[in-house]
Protein backbone atom coordinates (compact mmCIF):
# COMPACT_ATOMS: atom_id res chain seq x y z
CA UNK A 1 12.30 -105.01 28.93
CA UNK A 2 15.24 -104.58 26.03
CA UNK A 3 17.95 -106.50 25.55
CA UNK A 4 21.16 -104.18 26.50
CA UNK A 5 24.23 -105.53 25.22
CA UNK A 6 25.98 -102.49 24.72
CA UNK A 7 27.56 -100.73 27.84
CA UNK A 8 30.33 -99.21 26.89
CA UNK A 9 32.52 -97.87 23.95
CA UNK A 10 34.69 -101.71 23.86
CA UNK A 11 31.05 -103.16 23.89
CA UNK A 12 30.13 -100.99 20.36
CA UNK A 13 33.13 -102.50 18.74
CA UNK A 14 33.01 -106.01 20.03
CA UNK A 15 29.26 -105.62 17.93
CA UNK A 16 30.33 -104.34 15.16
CA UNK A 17 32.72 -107.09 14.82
CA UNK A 18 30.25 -109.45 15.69
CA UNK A 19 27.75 -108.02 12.80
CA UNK A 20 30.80 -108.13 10.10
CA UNK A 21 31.05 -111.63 11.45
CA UNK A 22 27.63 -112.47 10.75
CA UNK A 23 27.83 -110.87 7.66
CA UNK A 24 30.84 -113.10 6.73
CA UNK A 25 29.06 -116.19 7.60
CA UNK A 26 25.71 -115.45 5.66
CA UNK A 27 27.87 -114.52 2.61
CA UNK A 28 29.01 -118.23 3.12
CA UNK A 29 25.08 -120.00 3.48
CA UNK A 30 25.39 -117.71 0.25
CA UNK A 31 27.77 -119.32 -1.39
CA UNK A 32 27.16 -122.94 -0.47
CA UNK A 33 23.13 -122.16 -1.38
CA UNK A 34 24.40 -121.13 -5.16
CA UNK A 35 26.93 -123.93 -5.92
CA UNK A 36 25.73 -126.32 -3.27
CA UNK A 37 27.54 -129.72 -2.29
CA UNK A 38 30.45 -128.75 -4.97
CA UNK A 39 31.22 -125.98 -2.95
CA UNK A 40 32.61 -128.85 -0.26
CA UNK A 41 34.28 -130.84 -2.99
CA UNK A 42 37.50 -127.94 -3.09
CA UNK A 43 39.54 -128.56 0.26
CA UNK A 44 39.90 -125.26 1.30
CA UNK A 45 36.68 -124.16 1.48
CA UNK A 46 36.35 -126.44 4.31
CA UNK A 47 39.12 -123.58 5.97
CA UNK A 48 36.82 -121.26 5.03
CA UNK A 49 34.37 -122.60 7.45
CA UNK A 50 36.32 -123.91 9.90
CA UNK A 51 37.75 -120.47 10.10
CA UNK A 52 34.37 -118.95 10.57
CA UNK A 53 32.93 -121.27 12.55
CA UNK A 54 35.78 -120.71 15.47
CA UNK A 55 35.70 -116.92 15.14
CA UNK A 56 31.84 -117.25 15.83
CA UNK A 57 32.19 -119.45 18.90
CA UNK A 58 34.72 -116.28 20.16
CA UNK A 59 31.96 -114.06 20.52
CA UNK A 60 29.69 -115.73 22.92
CA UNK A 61 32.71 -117.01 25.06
CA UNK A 62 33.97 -113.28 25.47
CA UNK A 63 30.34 -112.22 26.78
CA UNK A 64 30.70 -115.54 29.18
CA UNK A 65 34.07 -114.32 30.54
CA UNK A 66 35.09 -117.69 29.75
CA UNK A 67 39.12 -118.28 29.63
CA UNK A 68 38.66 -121.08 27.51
CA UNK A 69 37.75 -118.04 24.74
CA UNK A 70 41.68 -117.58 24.03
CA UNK A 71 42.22 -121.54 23.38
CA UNK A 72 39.52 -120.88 20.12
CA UNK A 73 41.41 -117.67 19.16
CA UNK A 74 44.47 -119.49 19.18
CA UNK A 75 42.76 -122.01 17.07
CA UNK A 76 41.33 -119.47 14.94
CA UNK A 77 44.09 -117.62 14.06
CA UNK A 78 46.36 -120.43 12.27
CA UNK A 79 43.22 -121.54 10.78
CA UNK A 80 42.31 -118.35 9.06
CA UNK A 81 45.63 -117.56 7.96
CA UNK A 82 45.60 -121.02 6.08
CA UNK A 83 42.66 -119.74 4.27
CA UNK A 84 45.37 -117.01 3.29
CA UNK A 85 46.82 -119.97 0.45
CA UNK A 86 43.79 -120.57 -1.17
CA UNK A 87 44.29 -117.42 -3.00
CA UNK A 88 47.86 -118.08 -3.75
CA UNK A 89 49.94 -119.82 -6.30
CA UNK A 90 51.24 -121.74 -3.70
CA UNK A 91 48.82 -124.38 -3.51
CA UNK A 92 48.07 -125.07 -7.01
């Protein structure tokens, strides 16, 4: 018996998003496998995957039908747009 996650057109797009996710987060173990424990050692990379991390917990609370899924998008979302300054003059 298959696994059918995908029942309508909302259902396509909540995948994709979960696959760019995924891709997001592998591009991370990425990054942390090439530089390893130094890659901690910079502040903001901890946003990175705190950031990550919360947008990943989303997904499985929004198949759930769980209300507590908008408390971790509200978390997310200041969270990721902290990891906004790490590119920025601001900080440095």
């Amino acid at each position: 018996m298959a696994l059918d996650l995908v029942h309508t057109p909302m259902d396509s797009k909540h995948m994709l998003c979960f696959a760019e996710t995924l891709q997001v987060y592998l591009l991370f173990c990425f990054l942390f496998s090439r530089e390893g424990h130094s890659y901690f050692k910079e502040w903001m990379n901890l946003f990175d995957w705190l950031g990550q991390l919360l947008i990943l917990s989303i997904v499985p609370l929004r198949y759930c039908d769980s209300k507590s899924q908008w408390v971790v998008a509200s978390l997310a979302f200041p969270v990721n747009c902290l990891r906004i300054f790490k590119f920025s003059c601001v900080t440095r």
